[in-house]
Protein backbone atom coordinates (compact mmCIF):
# COMPACT_ATOMS: atom_id res chain seq x y z
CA UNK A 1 0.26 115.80 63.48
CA UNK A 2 -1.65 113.69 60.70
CA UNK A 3 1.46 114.37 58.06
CA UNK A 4 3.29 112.76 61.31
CA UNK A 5 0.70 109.57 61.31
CA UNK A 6 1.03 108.80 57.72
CA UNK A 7 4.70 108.99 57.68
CA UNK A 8 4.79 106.87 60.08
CA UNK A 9 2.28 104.32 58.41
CA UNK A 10 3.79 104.65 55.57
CA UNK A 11 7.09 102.32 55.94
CA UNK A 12 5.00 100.22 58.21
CA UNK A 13 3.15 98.64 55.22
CA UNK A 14 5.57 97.12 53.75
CA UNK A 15 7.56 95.91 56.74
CA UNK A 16 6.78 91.96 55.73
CA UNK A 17 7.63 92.64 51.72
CA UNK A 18 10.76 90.11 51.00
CA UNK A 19 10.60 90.56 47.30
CA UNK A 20 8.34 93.22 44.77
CA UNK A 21 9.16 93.52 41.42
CA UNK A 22 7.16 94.11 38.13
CA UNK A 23 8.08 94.21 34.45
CA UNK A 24 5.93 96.36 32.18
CA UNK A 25 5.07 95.19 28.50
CA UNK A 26 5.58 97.99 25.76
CA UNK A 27 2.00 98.52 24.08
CA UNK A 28 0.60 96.41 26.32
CA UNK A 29 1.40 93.42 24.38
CA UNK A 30 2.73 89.91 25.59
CA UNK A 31 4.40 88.28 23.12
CA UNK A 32 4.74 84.39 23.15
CA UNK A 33 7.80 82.93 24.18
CA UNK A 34 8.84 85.93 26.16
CA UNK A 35 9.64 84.71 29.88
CA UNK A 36 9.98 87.17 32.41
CA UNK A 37 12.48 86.23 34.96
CA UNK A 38 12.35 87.96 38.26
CA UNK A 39 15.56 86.18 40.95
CA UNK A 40 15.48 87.22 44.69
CA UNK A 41 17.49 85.75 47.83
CA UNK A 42 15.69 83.99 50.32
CA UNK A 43 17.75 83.52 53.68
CA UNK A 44 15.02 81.55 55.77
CA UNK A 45 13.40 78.49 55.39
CA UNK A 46 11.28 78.91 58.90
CA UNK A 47 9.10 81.60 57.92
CA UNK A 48 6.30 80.85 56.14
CA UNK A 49 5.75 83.35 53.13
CA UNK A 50 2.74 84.13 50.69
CA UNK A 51 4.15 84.64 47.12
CA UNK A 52 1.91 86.29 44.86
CA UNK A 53 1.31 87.27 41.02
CA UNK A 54 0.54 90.74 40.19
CA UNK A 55 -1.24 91.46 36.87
CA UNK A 56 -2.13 95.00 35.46
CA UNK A 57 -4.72 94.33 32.34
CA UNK A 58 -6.57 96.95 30.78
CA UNK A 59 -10.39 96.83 29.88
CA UNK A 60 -9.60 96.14 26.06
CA UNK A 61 -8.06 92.41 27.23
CA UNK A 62 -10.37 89.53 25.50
CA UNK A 63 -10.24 87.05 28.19
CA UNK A 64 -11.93 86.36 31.49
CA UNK A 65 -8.71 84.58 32.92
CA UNK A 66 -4.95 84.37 32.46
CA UNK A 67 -2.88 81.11 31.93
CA UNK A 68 0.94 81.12 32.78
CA UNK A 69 3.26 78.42 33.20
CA UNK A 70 5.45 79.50 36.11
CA UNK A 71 9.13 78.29 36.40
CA UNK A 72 11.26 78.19 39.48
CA UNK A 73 14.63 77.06 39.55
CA UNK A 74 16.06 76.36 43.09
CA UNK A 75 19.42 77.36 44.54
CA UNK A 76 20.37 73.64 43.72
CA UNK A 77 19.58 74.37 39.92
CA UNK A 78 16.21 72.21 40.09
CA UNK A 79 13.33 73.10 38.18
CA UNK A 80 9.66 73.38 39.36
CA UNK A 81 6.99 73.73 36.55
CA UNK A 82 3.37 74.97 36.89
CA UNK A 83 0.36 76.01 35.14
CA UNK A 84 -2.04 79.03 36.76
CA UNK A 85 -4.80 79.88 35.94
CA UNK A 86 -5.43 83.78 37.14
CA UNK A 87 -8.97 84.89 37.32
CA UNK A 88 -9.47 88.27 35.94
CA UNK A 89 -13.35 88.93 35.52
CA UNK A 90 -16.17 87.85 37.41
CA UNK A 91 -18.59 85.35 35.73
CA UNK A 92 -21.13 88.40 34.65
CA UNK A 93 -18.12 89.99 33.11
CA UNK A 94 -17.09 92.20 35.73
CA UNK A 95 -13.14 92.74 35.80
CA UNK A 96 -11.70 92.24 39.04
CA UNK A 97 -8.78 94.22 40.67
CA UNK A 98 -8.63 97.65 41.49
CA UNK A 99 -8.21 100.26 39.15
CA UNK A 100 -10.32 103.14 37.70
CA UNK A 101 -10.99 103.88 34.03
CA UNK A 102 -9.01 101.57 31.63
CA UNK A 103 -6.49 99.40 34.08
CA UNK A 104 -6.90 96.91 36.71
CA UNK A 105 -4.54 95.97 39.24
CA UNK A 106 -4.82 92.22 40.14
CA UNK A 107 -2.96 90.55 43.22
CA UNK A 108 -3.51 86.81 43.56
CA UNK A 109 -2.37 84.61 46.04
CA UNK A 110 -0.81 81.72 44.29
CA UNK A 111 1.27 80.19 47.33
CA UNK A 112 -0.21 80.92 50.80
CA UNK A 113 1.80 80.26 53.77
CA UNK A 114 4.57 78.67 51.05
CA UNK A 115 8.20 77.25 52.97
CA UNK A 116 11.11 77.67 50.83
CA UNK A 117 12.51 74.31 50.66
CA UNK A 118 16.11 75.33 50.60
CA UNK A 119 18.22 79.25 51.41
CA UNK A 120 20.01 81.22 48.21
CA UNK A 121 19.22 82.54 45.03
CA UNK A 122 15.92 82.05 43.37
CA UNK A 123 14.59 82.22 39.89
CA UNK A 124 10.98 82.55 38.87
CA UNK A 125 10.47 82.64 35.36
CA UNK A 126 6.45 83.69 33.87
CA UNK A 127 5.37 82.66 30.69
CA UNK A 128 1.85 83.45 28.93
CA UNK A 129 -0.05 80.34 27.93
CA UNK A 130 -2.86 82.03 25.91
CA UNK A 131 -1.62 80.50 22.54
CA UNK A 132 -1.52 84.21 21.40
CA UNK A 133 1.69 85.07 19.68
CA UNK A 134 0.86 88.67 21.15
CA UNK A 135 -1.54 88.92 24.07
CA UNK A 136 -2.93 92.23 23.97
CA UNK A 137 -4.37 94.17 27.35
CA UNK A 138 -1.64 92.69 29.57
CA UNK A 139 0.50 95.82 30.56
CA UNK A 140 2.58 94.29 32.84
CA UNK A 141 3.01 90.88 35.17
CA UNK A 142 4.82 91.13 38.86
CA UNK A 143 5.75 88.56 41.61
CA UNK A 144 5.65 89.61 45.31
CA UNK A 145 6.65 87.44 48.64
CA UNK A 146 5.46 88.59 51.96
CA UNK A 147 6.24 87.02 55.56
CA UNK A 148 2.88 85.15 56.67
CA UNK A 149 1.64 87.07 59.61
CA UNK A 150 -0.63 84.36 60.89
């Protein structure tokens, strides 16, 4: 009967997911210059959607934060730029996220309750802005997009 529950729970999570993807850096090194492009359909410009970063760091990383400059390019070819700045540790140090022993698991909102302006293909391109040709402790970077349920 519980095996029945959890089965059942189970695909229900992820019933508002409209996008999840992650890339994974070999020896957990970023390397400037290296964007990684994730591209995803959106269909509907109704429903409002929370899009957000995913960042796996390990314990070793130097830095309290994370700077990318984020790229979309719309269906019509037009390019959006921004700058993030991704909190990793807590002021005393702490590192946020979930994980236990070496690696946290971040997931930051960066666009709550975000409209896509026009329906097709997307592209979101991540780069680092550390000024580090190779950022160390950064295993791997990830977008997701969820339906707003409020």
């Amino acid at each position: 009967m519980i095996l029945g529950f959890l089965l059942w729970l189970i695909p229900g999570c992820k019933r508002n997911m409209i996008f999840e993807e992650q890339f994974a850096f070999g020896e957990n090194k970023w390397k400037s210059g290296n964007f990684v492009r994730f591209s995803f359909e959106v269909p509907d410009t109704v429903t409002p959607c929370n899009l957000y970063l995913l960042v796996r760091n390990s314990t070793d990383y130097s830095y309290a934060n994370l700077y990318l400059f984020l790229h979309t390019i719309l269906p019509d070819s037009s390019v959006a730029a921004d700058t993030l700045d991704i909190p990793l540790a807590a002021a005393d140090g702490k590192w946020l996220g979930q994980g236990i022993g070496k690696y946290r698991d971040n997931k930051v909102l960066i666009r709550p309750a975000f409209r896509f302006p026009r329906a097709g293909t997307y592209h979101m391109e991540i780069e680092q802005a550390m000024r580090e040709k190779e950022l160390s402790g950064i295993s791997a970077i990830g977008l997701s997009i969820e339906t707003n349920s409020k």
